[in-house]
Protein backbone atom coordinates (compact mmCIF):
# COMPACT_ATOMS: atom_id res chain seq x y z
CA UNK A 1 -16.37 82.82 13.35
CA UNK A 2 -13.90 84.26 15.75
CA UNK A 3 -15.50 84.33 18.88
CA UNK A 4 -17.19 80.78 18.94
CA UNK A 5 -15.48 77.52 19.41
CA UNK A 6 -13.91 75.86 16.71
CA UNK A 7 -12.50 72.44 17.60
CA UNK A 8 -13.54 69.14 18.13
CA UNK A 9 -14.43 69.40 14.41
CA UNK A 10 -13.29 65.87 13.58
CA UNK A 11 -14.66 65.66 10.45
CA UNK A 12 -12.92 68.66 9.32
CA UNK A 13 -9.27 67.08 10.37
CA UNK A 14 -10.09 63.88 8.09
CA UNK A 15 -11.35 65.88 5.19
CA UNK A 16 -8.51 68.22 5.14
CA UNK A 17 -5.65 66.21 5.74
CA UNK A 18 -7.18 63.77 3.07
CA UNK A 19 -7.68 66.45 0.59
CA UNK A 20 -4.25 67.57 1.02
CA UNK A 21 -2.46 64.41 1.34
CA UNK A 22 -4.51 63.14 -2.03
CA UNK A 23 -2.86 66.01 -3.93
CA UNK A 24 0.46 65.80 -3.29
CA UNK A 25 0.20 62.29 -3.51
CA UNK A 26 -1.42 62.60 -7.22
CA UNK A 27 1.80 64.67 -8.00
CA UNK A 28 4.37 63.01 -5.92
CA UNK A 29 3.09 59.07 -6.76
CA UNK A 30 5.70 57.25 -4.27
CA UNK A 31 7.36 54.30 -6.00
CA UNK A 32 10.25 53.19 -3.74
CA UNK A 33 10.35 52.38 0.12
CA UNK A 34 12.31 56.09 -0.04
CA UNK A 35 9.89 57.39 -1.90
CA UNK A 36 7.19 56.33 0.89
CA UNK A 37 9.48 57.22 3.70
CA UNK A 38 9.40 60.77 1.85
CA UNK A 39 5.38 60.83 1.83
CA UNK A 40 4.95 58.92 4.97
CA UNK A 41 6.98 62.08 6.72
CA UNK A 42 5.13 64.76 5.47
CA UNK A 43 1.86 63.18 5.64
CA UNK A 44 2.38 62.86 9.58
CA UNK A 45 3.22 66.63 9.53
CA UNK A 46 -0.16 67.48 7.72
CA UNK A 47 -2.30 65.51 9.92
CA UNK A 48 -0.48 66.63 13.38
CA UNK A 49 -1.26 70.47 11.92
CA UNK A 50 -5.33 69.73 10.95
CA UNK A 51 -5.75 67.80 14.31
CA UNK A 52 -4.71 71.18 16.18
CA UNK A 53 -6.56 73.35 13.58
CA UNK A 54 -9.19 71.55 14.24
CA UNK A 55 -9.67 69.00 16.40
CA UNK A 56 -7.74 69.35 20.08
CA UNK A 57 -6.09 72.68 19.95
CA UNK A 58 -2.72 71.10 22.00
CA UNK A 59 -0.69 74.40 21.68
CA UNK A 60 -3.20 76.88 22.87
CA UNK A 61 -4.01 74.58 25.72
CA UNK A 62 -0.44 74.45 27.05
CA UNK A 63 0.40 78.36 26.01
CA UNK A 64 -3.24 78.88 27.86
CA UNK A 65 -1.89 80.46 31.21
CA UNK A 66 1.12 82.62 29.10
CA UNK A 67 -1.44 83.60 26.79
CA UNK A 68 -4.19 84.53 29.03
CA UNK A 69 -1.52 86.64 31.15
CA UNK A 70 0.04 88.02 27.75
CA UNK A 71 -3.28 88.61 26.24
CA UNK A 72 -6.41 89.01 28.11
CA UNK A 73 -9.17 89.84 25.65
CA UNK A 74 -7.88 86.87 23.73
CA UNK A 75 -10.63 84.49 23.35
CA UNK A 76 -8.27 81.56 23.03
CA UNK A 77 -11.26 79.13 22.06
CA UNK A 78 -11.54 80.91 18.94
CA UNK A 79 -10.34 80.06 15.16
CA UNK A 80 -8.52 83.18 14.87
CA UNK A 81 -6.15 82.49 18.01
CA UNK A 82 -4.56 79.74 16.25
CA UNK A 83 -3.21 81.81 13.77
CA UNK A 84 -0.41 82.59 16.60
CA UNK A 85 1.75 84.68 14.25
CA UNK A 86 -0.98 87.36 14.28
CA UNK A 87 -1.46 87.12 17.63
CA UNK A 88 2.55 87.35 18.78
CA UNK A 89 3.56 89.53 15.94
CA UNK A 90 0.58 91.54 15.53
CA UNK A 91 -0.42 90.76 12.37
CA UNK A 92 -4.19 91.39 12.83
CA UNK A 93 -4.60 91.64 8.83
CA UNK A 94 -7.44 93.91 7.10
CA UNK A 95 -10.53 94.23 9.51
CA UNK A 96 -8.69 92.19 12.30
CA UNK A 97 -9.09 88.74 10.28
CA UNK A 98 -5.83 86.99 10.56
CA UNK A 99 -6.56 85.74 6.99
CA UNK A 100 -5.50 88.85 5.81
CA UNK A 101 -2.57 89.14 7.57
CA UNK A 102 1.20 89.35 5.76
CA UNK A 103 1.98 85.27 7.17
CA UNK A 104 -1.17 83.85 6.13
CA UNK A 105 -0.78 85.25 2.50
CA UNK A 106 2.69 84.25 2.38
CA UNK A 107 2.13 80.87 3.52
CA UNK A 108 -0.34 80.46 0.30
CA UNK A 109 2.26 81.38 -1.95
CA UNK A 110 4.78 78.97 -0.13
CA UNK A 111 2.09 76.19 -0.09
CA UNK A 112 1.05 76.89 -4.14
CA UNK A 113 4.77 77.34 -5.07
CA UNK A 114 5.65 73.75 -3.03
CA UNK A 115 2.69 71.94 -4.57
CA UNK A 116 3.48 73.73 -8.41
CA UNK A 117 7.23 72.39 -8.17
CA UNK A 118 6.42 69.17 -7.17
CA UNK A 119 4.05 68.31 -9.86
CA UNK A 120 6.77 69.80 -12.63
CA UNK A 121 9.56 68.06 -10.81
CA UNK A 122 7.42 64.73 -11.09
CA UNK A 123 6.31 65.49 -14.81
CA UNK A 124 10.00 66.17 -15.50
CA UNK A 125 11.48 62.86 -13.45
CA UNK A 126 8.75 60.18 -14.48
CA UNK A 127 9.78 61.01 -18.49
CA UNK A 128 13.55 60.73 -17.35
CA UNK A 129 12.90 57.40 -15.61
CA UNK A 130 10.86 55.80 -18.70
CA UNK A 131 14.24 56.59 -20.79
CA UNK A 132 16.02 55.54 -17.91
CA UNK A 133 18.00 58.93 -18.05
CA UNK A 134 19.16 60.94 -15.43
CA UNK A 135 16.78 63.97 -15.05
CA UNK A 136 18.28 66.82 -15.34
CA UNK A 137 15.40 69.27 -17.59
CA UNK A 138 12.94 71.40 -15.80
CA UNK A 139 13.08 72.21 -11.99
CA UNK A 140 16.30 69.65 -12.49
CA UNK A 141 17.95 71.78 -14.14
CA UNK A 142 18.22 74.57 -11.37
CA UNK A 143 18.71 72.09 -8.22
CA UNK A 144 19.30 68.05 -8.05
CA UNK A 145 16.36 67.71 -5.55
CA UNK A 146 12.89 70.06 -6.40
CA UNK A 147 10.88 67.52 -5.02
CA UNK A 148 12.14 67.76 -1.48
CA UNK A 149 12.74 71.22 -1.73
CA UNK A 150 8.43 71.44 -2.99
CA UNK A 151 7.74 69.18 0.30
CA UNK A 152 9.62 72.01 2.56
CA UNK A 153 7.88 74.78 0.64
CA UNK A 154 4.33 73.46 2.07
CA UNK A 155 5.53 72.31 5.33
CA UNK A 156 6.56 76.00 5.29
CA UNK A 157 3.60 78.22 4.30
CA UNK A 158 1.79 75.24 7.01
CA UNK A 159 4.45 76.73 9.52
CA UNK A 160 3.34 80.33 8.53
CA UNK A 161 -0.22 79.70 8.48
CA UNK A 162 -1.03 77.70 11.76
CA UNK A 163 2.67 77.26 14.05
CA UNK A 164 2.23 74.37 16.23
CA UNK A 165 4.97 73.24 18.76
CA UNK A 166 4.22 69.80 17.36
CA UNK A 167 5.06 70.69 13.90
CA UNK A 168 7.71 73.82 15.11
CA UNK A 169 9.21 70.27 16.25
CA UNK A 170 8.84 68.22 13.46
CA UNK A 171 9.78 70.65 10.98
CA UNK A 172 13.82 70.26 11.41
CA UNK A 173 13.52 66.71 11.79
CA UNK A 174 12.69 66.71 8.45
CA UNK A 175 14.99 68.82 7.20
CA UNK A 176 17.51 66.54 8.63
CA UNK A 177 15.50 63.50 7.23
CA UNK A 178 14.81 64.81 3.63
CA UNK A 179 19.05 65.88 3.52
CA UNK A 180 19.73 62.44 4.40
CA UNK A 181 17.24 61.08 1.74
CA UNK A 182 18.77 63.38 -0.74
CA UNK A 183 22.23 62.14 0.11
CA UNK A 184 21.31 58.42 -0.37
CA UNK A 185 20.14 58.95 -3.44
CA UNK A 186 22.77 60.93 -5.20
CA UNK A 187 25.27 57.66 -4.08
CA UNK A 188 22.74 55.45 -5.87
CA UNK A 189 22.50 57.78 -9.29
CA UNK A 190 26.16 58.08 -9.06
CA UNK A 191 27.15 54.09 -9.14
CA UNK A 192 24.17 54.09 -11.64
CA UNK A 193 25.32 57.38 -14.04
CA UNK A 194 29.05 57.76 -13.01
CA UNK A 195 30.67 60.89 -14.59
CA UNK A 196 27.11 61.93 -16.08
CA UNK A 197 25.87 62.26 -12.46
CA UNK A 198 29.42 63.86 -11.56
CA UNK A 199 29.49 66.63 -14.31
CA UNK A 200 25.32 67.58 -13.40
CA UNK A 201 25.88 67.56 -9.69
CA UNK A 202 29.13 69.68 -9.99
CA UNK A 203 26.98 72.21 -12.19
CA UNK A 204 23.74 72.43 -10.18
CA UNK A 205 23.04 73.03 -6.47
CA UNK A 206 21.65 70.53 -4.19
CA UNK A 207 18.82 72.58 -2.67
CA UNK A 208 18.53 76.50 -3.18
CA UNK A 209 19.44 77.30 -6.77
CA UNK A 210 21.96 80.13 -8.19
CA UNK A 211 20.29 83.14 -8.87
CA UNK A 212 21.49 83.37 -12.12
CA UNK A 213 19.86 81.11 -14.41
CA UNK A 214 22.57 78.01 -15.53
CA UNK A 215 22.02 75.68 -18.50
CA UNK A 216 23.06 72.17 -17.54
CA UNK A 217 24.96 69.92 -20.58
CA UNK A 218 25.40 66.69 -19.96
């Protein structure tokens, strides 16, 4: 309830980083020390974001002063003031719930989209890998690495829903991390598929597909 204090609520930070972690972890199912590296990334994200949504509030304490001078009916011990977007941008949403707002709604169709691609990226590369093909149906066939790109697509909507400096910090790092991930991997498929991996990367983007849609033949 906006208004009342709404932290310290460790119980809350365990539940929902394990809920959220359990999920993509159902549809991600980490194999390979790359594959863990991968999970192990974004799961530090998630549960740096649900400590400050709900446990220590690190960002409004050391915006306090700025935000007190910048705002002065804010009531900056309140759910609502997290949501900083709404605050900054004035996105106050229907009836003055930030819930409502433009950024929270987009970051649940950022966070659904992310967790959808990943599970038909998964579906589409654990079928590949018991033929021991190169995957290249599905989400594949639009960009080489959907599951990376699903893992940015929550981090995202996160980013949209409850901006952290923490996370505003992390949030490149992994970009950087999950490109050089990405890059690794394409040198392994291409000493394991040679001029199969050649002809599919040549054909399909890395990361943000065409916008035309582009059968792949391998």
């Amino acid at each position: 309830m906006n208004g009342s204090p709404a932290y310290g609520l460790w119980s809350l930070v365990v539940l929902n980083s394990a809920v959220f972690l359990m999920f993509a972890f159902s549809f991600f199912k980490p194999q390979t020390t790359r594959d863990w590296r991968t999970f192990g990334a974004f799961a530090a994200f998630i549960v740096a974001l649900f400590v400050e949504m709900y446990g220590f509030p690190l960002t409004i304490y050391l915006l306090s002063g700025w935000l007190q001078t910048r705002y002065p009916g804010l009531d900056l011990l309140s759910h609502n003031a997290g949501h900083l977007w709404s605050t900054l941008l004035g996105d106050s949403g229907l009836g003055g719930d930030p819930h409502f707002g433009v950024f929270h709604l987009l970051s649940f169709a950022f966070i659904g989209s992310g967790f959808w691609l990943l599970s038909n990226a998964w579906n589409v590369l654990y079928h590949a890998q018991r033929r021991q093909v190169l995957a290249t149906q599905g989400p594949y066939a639009r960009i080489r690495h959907p599951q990376y790109v699903a893992f940015v697509l929550v981090l995202l909507g996160f980013l949209l829903q409850w901006p952290t400096l923490l996370t505003l910090l992390m949030f490149p790092v992994l970009l950087v991390m999950y490109g050089r991930l990405a890059a690794t991997e394409e040198r392994e498929m291409q000493t394991r598929f040679g001029t199969v991996f050649e002809h599919y990367a040549a054909q399909t983007p890395r990361f943000i597909p065409r916008l035309t849609s582009r059968s792949v033949s391998i």
